[in-house]
N, C-alpha and C. Protein backbone atom coordinates (compact mmCIF):
# COMPACT_ATOMS: atom_id res chain seq x y z
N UNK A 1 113.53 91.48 106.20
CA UNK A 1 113.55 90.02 106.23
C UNK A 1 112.16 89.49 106.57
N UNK A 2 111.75 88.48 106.10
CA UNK A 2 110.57 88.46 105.91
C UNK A 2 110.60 87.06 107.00
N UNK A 3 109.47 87.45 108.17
CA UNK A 3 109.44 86.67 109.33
C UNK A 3 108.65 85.18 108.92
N UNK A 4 109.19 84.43 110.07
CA UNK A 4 109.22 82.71 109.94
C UNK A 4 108.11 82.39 111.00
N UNK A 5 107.39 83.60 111.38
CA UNK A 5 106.49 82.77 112.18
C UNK A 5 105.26 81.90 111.77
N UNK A 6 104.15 81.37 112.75
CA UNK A 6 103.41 80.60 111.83
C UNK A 6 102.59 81.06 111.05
N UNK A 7 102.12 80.58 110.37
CA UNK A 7 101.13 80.53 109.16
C UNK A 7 99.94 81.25 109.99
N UNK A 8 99.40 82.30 109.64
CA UNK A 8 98.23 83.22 109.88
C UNK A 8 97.21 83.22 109.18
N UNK A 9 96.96 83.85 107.91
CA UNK A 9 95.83 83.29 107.35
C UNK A 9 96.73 82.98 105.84
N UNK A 10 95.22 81.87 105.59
CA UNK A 10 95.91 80.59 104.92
C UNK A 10 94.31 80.62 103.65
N UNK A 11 94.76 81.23 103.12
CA UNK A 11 93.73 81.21 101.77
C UNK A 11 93.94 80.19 100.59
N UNK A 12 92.59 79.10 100.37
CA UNK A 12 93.27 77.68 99.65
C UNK A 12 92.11 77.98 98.31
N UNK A 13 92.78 77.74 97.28
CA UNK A 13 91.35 77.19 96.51
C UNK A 13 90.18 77.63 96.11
N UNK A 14 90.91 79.69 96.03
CA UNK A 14 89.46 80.18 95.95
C UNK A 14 89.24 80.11 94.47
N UNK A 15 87.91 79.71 94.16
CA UNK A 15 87.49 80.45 92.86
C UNK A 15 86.37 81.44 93.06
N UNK A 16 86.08 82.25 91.93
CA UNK A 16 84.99 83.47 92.23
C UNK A 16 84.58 83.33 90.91
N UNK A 17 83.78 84.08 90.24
CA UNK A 17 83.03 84.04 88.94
C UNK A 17 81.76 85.04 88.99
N UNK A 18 82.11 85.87 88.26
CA UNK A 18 81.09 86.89 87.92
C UNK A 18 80.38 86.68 86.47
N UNK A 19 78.84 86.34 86.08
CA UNK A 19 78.15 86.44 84.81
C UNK A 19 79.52 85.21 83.84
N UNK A 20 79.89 84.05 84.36
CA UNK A 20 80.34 83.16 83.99
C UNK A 20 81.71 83.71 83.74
N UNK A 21 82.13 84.70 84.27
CA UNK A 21 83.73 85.73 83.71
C UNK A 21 84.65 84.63 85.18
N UNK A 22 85.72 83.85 85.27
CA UNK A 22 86.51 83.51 86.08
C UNK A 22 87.21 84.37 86.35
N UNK A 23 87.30 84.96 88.00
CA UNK A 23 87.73 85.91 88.61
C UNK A 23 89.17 85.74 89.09
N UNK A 24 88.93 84.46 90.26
CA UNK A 24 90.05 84.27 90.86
C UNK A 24 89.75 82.56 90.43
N UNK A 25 90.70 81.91 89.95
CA UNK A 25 90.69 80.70 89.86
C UNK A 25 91.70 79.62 90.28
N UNK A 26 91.09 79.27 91.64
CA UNK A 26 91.92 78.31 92.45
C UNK A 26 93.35 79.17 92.83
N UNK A 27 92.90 80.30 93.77
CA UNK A 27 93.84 81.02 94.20
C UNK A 27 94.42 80.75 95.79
N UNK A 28 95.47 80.26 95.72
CA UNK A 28 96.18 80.51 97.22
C UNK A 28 96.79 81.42 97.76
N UNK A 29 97.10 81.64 99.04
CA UNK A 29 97.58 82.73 99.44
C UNK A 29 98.16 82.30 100.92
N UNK A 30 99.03 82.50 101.42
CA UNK A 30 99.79 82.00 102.87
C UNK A 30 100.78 82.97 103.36
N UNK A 31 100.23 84.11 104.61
CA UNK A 31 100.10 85.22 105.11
C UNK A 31 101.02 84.73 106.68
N UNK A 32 102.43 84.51 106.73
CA UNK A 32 102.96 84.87 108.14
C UNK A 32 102.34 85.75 109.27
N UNK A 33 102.46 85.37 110.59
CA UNK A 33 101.94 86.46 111.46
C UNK A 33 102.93 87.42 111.68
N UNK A 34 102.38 88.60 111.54
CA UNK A 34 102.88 90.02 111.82
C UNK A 34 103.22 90.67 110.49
N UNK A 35 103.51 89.72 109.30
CA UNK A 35 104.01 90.50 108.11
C UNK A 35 102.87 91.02 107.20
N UNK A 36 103.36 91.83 106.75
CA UNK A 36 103.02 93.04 105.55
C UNK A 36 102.45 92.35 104.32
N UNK A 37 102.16 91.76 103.44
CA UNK A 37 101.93 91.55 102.24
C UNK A 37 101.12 92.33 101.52
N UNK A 38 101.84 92.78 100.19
CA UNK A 38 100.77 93.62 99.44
C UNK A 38 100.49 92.90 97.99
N UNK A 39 99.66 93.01 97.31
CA UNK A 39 99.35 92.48 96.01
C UNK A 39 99.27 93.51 95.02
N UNK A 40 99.78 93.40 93.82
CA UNK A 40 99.68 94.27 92.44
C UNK A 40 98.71 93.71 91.53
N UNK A 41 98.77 94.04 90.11
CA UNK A 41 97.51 94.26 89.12
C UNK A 41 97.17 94.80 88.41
N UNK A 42 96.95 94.09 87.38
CA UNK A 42 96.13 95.22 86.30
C UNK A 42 94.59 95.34 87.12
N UNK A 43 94.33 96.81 86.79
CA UNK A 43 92.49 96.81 87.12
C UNK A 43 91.51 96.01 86.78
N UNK A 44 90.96 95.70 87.47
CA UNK A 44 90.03 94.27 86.91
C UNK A 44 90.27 92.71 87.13
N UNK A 45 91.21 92.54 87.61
CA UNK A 45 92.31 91.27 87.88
C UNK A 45 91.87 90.78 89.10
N UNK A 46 91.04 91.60 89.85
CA UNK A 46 90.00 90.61 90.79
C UNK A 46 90.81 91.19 92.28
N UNK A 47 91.62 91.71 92.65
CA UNK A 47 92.27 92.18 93.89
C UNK A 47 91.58 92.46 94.93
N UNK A 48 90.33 93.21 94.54
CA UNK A 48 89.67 94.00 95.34
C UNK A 48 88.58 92.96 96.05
N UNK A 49 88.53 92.03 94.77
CA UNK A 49 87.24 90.91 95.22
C UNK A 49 88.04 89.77 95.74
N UNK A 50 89.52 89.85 95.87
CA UNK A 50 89.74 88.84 96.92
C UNK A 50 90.05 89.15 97.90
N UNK A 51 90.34 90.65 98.81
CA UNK A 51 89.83 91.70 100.05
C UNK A 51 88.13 91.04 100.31
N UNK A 52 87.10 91.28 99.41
CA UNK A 52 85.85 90.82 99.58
C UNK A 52 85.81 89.60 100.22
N UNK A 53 86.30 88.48 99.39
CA UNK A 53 85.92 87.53 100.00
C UNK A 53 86.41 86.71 101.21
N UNK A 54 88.05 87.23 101.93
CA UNK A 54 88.74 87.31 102.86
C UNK A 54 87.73 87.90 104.14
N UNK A 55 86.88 88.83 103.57
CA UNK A 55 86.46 89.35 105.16
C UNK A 55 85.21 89.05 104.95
N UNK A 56 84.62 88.30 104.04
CA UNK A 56 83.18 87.98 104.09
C UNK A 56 82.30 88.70 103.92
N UNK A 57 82.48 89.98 102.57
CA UNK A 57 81.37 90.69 102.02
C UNK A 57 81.03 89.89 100.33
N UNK A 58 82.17 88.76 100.13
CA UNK A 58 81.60 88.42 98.74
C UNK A 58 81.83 86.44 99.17
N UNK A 59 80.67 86.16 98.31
CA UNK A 59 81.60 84.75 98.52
C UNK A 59 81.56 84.12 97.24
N UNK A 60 82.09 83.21 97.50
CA UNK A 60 83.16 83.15 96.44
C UNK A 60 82.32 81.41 96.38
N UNK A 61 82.57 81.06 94.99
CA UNK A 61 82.35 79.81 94.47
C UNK A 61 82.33 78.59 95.43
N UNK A 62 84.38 78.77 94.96
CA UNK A 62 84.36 77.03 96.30
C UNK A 62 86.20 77.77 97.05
N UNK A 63 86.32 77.34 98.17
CA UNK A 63 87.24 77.84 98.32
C UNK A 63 87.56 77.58 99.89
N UNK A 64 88.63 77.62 100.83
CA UNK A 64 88.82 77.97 101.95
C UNK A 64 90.03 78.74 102.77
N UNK A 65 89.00 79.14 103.78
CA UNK A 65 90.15 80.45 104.65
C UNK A 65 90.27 80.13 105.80
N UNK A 66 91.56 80.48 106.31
CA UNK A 66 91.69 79.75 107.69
C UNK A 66 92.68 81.40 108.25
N UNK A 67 92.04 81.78 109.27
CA UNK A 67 92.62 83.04 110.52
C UNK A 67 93.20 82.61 111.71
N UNK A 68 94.60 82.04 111.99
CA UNK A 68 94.90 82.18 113.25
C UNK A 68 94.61 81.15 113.54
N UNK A 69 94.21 79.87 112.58
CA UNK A 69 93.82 79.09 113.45
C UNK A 69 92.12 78.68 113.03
N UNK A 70 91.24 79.41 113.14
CA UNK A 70 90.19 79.56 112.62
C UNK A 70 89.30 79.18 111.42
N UNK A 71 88.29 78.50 110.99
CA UNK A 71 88.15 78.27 110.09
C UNK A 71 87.04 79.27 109.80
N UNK A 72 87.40 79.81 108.73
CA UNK A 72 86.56 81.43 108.66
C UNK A 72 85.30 80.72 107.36
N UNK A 73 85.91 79.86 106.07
CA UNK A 73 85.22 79.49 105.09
C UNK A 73 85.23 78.35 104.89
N UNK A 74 84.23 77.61 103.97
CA UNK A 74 84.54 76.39 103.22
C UNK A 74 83.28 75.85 102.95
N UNK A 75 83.20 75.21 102.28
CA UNK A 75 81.91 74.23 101.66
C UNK A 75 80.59 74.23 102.55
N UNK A 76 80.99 74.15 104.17
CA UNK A 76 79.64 74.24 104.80
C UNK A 76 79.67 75.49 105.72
N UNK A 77 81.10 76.14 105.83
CA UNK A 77 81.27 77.39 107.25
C UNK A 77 81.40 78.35 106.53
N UNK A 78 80.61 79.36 106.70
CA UNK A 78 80.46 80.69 106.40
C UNK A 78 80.67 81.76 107.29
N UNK A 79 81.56 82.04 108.38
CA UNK A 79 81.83 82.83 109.38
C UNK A 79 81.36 84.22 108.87
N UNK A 80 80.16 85.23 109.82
CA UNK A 80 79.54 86.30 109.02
C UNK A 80 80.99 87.63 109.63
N UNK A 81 80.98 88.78 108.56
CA UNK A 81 81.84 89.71 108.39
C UNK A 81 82.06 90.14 109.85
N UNK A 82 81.10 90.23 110.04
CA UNK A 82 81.29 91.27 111.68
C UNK A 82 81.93 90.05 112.39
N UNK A 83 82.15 88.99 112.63
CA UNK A 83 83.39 87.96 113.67
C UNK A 83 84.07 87.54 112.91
N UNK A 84 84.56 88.49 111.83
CA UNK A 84 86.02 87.41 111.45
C UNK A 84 87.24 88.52 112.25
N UNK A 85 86.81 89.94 112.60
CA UNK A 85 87.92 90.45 113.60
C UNK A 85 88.91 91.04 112.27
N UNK A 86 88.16 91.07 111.17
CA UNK A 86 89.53 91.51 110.09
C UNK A 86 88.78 93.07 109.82
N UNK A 87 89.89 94.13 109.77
CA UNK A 87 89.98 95.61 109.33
C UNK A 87 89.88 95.88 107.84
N UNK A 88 89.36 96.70 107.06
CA UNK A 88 89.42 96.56 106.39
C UNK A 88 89.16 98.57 105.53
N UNK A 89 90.17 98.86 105.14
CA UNK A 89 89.79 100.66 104.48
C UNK A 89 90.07 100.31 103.51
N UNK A 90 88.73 100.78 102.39
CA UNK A 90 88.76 100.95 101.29
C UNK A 90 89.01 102.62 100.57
N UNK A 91 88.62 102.57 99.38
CA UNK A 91 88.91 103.88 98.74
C UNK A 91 88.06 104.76 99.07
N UNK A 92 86.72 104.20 99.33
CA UNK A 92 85.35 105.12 99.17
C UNK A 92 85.45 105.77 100.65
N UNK A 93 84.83 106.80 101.01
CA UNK A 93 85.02 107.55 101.76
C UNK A 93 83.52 106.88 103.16
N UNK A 94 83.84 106.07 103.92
CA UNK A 94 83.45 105.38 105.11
C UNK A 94 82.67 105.93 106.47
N UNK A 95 83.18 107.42 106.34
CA UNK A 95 83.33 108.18 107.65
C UNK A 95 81.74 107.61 108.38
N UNK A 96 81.52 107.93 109.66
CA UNK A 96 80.35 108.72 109.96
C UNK A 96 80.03 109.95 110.41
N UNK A 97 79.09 110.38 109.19
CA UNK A 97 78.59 111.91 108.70
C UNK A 97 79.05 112.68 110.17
N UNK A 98 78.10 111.80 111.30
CA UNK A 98 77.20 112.72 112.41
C UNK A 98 78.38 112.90 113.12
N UNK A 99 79.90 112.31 113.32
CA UNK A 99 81.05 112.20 114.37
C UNK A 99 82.25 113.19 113.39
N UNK A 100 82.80 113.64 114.32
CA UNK A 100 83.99 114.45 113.31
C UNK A 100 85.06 113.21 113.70
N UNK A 101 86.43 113.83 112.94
CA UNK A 101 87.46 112.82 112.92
C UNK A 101 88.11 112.05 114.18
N UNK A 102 87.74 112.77 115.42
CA UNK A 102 88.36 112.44 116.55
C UNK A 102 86.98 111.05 117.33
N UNK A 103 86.10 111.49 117.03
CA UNK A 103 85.07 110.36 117.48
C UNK A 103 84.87 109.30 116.54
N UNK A 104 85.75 109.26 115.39
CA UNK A 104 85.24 108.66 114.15
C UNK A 104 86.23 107.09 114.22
N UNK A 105 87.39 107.84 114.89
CA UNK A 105 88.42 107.01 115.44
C UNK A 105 88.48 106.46 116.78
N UNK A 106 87.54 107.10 117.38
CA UNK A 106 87.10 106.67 119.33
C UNK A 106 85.94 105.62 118.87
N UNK A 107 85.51 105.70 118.12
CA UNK A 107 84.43 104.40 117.63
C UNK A 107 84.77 103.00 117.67
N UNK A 108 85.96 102.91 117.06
CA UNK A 108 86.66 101.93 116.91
C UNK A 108 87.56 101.22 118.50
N UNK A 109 87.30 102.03 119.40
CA UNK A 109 87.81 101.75 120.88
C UNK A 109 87.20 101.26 121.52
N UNK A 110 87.42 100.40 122.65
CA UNK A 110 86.75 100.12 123.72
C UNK A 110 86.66 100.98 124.79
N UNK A 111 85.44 100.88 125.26
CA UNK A 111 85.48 101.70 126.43
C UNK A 111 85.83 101.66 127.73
N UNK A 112 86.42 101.19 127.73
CA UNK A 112 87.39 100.27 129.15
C UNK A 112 89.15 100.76 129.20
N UNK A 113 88.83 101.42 127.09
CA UNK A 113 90.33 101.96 127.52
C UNK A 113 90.39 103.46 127.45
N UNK A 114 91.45 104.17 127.37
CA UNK A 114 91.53 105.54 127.22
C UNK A 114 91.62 105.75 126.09
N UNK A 115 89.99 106.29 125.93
CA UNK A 115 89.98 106.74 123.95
C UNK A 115 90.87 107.86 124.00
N UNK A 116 91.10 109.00 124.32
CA UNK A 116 91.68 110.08 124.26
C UNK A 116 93.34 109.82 124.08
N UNK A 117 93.64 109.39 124.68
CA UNK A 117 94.69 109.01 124.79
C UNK A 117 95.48 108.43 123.71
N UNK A 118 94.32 107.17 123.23
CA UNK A 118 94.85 106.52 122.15
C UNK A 118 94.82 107.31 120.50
N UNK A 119 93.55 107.98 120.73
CA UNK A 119 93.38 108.68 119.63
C UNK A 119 94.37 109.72 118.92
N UNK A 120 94.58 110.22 119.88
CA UNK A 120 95.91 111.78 120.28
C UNK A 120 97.07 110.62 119.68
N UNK A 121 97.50 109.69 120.45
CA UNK A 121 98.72 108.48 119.61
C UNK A 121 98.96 108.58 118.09
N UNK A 122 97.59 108.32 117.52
CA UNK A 122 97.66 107.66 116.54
C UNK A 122 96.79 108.68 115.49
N UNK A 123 96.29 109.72 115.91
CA UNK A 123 96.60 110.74 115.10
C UNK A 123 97.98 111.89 114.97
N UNK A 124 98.81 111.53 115.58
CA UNK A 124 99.77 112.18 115.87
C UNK A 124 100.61 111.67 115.12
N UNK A 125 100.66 110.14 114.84
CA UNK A 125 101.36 109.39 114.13
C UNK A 125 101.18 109.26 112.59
N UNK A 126 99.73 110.08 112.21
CA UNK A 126 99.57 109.99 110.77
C UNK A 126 99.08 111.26 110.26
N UNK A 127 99.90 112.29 111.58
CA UNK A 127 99.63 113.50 110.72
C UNK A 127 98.45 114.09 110.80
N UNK A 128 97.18 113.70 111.67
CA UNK A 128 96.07 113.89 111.11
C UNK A 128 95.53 114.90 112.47
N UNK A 129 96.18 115.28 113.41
CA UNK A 129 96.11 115.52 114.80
C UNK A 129 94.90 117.39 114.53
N UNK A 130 95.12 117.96 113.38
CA UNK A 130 94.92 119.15 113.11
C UNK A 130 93.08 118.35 112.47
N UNK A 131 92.97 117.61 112.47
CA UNK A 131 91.76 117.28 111.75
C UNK A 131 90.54 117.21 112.66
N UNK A 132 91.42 116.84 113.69
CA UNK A 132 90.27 116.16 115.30
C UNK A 132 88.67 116.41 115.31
N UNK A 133 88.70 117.88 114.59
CA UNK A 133 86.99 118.57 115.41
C UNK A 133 86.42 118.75 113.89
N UNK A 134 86.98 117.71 112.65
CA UNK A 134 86.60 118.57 110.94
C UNK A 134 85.41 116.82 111.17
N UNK A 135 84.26 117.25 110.24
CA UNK A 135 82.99 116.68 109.95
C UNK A 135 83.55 115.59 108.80
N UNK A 136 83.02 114.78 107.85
CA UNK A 136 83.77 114.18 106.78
C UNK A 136 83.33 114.72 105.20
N UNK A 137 82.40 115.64 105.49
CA UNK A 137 82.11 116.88 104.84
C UNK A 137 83.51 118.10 104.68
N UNK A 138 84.17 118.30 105.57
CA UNK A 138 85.16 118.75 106.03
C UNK A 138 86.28 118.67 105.29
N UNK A 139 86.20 117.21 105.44
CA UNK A 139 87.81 116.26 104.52
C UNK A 139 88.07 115.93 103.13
N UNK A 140 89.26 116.45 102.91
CA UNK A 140 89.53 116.21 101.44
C UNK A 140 89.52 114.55 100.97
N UNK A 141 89.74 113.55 100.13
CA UNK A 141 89.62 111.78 100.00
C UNK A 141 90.65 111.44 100.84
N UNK A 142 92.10 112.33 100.86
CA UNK A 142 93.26 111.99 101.44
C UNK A 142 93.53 111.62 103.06
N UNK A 143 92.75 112.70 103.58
CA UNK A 143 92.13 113.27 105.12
C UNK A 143 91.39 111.97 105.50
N UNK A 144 90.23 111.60 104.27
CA UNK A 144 89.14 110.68 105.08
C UNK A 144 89.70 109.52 105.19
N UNK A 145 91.14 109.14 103.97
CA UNK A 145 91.60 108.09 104.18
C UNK A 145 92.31 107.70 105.48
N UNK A 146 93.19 108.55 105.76
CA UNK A 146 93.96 108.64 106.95
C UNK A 146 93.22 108.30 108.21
N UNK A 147 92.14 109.17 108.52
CA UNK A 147 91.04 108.96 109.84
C UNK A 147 90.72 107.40 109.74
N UNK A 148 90.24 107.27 108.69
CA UNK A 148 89.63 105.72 108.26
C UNK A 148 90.94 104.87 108.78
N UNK A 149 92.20 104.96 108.29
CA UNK A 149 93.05 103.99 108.73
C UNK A 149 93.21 104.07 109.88
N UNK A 150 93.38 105.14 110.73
CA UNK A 150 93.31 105.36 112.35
C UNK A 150 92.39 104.86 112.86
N UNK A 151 91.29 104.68 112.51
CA UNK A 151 90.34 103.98 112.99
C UNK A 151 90.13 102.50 112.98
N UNK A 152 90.89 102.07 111.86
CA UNK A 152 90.92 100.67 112.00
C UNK A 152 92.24 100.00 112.66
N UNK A 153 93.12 100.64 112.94
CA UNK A 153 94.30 100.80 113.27
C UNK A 153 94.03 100.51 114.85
N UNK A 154 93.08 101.34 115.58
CA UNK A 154 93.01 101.58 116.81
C UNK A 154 92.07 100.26 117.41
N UNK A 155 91.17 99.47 116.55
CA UNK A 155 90.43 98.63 116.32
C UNK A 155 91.77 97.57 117.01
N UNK A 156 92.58 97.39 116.77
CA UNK A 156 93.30 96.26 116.97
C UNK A 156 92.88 95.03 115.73
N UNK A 157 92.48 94.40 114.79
CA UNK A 157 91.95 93.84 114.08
C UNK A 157 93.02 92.50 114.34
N UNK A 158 92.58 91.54 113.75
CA UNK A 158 93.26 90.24 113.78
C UNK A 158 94.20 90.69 112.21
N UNK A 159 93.66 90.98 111.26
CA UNK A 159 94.20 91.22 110.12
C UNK A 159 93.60 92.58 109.81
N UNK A 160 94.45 93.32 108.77
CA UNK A 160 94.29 94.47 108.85
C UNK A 160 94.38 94.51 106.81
N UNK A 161 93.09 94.62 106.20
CA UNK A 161 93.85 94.74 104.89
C UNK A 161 92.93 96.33 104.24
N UNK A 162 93.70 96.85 103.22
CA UNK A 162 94.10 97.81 103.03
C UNK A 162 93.80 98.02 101.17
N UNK A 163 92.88 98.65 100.44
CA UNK A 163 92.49 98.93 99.59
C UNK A 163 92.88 100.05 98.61
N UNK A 164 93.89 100.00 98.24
CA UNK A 164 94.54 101.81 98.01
C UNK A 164 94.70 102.58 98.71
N UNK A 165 95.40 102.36 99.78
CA UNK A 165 95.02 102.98 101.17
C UNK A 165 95.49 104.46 101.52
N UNK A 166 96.41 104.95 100.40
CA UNK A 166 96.99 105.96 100.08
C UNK A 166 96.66 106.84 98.76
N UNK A 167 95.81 106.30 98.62
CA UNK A 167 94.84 107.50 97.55
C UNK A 167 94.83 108.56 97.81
N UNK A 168 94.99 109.56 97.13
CA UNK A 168 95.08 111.19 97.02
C UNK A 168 95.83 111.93 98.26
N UNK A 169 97.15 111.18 98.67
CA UNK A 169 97.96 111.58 99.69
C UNK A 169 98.95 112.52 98.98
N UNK A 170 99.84 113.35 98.98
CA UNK A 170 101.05 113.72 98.33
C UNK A 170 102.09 112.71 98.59
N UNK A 171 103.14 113.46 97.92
CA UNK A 171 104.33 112.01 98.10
C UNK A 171 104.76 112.46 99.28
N UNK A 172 105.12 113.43 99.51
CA UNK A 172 106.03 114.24 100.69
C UNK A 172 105.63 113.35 101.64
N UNK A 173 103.77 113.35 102.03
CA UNK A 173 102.69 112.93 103.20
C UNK A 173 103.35 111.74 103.20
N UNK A 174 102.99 110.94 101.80
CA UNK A 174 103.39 109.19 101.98
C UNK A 174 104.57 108.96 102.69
N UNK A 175 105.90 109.66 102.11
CA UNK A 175 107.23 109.10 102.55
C UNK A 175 107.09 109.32 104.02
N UNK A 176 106.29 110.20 104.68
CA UNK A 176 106.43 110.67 106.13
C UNK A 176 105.46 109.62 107.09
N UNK A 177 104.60 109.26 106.16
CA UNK A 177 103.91 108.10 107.34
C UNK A 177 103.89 106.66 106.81
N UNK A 178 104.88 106.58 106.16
CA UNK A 178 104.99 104.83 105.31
C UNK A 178 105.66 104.58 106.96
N UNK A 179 106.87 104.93 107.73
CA UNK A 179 107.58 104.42 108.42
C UNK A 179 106.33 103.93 109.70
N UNK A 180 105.75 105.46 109.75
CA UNK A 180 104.75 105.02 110.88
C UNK A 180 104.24 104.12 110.86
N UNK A 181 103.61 104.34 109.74
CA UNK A 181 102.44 102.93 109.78
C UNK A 181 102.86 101.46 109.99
N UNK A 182 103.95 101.45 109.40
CA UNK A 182 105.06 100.23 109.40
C UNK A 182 105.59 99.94 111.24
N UNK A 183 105.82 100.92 111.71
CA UNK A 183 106.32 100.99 113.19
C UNK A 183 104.72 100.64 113.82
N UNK A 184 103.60 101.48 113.46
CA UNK A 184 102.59 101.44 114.33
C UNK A 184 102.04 99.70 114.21
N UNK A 185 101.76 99.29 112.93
CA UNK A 185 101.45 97.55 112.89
C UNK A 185 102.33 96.42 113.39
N UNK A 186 103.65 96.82 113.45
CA UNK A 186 104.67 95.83 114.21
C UNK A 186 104.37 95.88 115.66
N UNK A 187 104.29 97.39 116.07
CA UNK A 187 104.08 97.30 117.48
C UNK A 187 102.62 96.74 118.02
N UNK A 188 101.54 96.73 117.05
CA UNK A 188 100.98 95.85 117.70
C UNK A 188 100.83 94.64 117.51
N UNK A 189 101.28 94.19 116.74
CA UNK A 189 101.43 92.59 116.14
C UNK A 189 100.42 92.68 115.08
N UNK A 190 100.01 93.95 114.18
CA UNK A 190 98.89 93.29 113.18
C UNK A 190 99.31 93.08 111.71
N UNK A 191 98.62 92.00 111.34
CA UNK A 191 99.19 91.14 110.15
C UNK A 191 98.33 92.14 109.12
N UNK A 192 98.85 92.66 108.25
CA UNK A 192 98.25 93.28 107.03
C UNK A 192 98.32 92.70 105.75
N UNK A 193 97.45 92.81 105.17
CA UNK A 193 97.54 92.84 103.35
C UNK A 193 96.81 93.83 102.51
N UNK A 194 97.77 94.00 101.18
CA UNK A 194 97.31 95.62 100.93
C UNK A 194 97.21 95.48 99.16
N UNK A 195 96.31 96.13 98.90
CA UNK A 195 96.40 96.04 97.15
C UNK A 195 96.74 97.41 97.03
N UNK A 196 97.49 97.56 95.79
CA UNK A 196 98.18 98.85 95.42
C UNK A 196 98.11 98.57 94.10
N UNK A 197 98.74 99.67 93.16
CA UNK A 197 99.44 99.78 91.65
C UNK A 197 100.77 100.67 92.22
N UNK A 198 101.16 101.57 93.27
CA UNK A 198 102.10 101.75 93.32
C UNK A 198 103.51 101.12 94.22
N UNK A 199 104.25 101.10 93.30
CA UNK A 199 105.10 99.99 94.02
C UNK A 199 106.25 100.93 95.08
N UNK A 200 106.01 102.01 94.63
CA UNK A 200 107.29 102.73 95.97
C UNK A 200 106.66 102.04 97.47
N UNK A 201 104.99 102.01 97.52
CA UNK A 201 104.40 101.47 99.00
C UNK A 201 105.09 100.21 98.49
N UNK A 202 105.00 99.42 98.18
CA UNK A 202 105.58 98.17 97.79
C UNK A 202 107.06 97.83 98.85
N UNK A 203 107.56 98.89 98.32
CA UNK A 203 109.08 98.83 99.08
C UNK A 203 108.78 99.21 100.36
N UNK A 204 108.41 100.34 100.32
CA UNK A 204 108.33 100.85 101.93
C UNK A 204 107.16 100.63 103.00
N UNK A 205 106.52 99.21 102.52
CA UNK A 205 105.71 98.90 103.43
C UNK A 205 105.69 97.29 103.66
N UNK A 206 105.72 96.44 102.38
CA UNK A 206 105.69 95.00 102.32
C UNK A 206 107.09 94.48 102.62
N UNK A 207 106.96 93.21 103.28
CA UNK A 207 107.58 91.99 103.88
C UNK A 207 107.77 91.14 101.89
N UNK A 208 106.70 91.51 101.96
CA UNK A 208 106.33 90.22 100.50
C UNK A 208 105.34 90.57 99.37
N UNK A 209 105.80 90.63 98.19
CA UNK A 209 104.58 90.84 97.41
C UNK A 209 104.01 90.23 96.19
N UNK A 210 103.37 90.27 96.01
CA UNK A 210 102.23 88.72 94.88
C UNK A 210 101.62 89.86 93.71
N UNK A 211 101.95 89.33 92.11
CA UNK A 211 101.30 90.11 91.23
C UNK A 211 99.76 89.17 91.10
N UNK A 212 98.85 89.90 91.04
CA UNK A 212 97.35 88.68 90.93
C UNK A 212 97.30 88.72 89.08
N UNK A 213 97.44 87.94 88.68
CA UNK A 213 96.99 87.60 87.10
C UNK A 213 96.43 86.23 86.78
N UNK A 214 95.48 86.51 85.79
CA UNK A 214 95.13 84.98 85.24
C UNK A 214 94.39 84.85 86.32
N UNK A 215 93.92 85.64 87.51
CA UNK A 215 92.90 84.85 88.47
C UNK A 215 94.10 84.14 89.57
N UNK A 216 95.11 84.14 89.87
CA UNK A 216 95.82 83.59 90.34
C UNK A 216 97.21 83.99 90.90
N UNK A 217 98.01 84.13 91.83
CA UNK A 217 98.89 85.30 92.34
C UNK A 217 100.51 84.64 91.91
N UNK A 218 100.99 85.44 91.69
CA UNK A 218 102.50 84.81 91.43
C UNK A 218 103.28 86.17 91.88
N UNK A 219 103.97 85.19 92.68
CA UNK A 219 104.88 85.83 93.92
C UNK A 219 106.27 86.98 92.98
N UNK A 220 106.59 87.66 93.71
CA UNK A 220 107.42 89.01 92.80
C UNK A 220 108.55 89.49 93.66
């Protein structure tokens, strides 16, 4: 059941445009707090570049975003990536070289709390607990994905969004940590959004989900 709380982030009016190509045109988007939303797509349909411009690595034409309250974008506010507090794992492999998987995910902690502690949690929870002391040299795409989500996971993020986030997992792996991940973001209250092409995550992860076409999302 898809929760009634308030309005979290509130995406109005984006357009984007690449070499005069209309990307996203006059796209909205309105994100409950705590729920799941994932988006579908053909490749190329701009998904990835509206992740971009949500956390402030692309910007976008004319458009506005609002976090919690927050006014993150718009005509004169440009809030820079590092304070908008949003998580973000993509496909490409993120790690840092010099930390193996267990410091890679203590990065993402404060030091005021018990990294060990938390880390051991939440690699335990995604399976990844056997990885702790491997380099990212080490890790297969599947491996680096997982650490990467633990790491942003442990981050606490205001929003948490999610780029294929299950790339080169097996199915067996997926069906075994869809629940987690689902249990681990409720329990901390973090609001996610996720682009996929596969829709089994669809079911077993989203509250709600939006196909992006035409530059523009229509709800599914």
């Amino acid at each position: 059941m898809i929760s009634r709380m308030k309005e979290f982030l509130k995406v109005k009016n984006v357009k984007l445009s690449f070499n005069n190509n209309e990307i996203l045109k006059g796209l909205n988007l309105t994100i409950a707090q705590g729920n799941f939303v994932a988006i579908t797509g053909a490749s190329g349909s701009g998904k990835t570049s509206l992740l971009r411009v949500i956390c402030g690595l692309e910007s976008p034409n004319q458009g506005e975003i609002m976090l919690d309250n927050t006014l993150l974008l718009n005509n004169e506010i440009c809030v820079p990536t590092e304070k908008r507090n949003i998580g973000l794992v993509i496909q490409e492999k993120v790690l840092f070289p010099h930390l193996n998987a267990r410091k890679n995910i203590e990065f993402g902690i404060s030091s005021k709390t018990d990294k060990q502690n938390l880390s051991n949690e939440i690699m335990e929870k995604l399976n990844i607990k056997q990885l702790a002391e491997k380099y990212s040299h080490e890790l297969s795409g599947g491996e680096s994905q997982r650490v990467a989500l633990a790491r942003s996971i442990v981050m606490k993020p205001k929003l948490l969004m999610l780029d294929e986030p299950f790339t080169g997992l097996d199915k067996d792996l997926k069906m075994k940590i869809y629940p987690e991940i689902k249990s681990i973001l409720q329990a901390s209250k973090i609001t996610a959004l996720m682009v996929t092409h596969d829709l089994n995550e669809v079911k077993a992860l989203a509250d709600k989900c939006f196909n992006l076409e035409s530059g523009k999302l229509v709800e599914i």
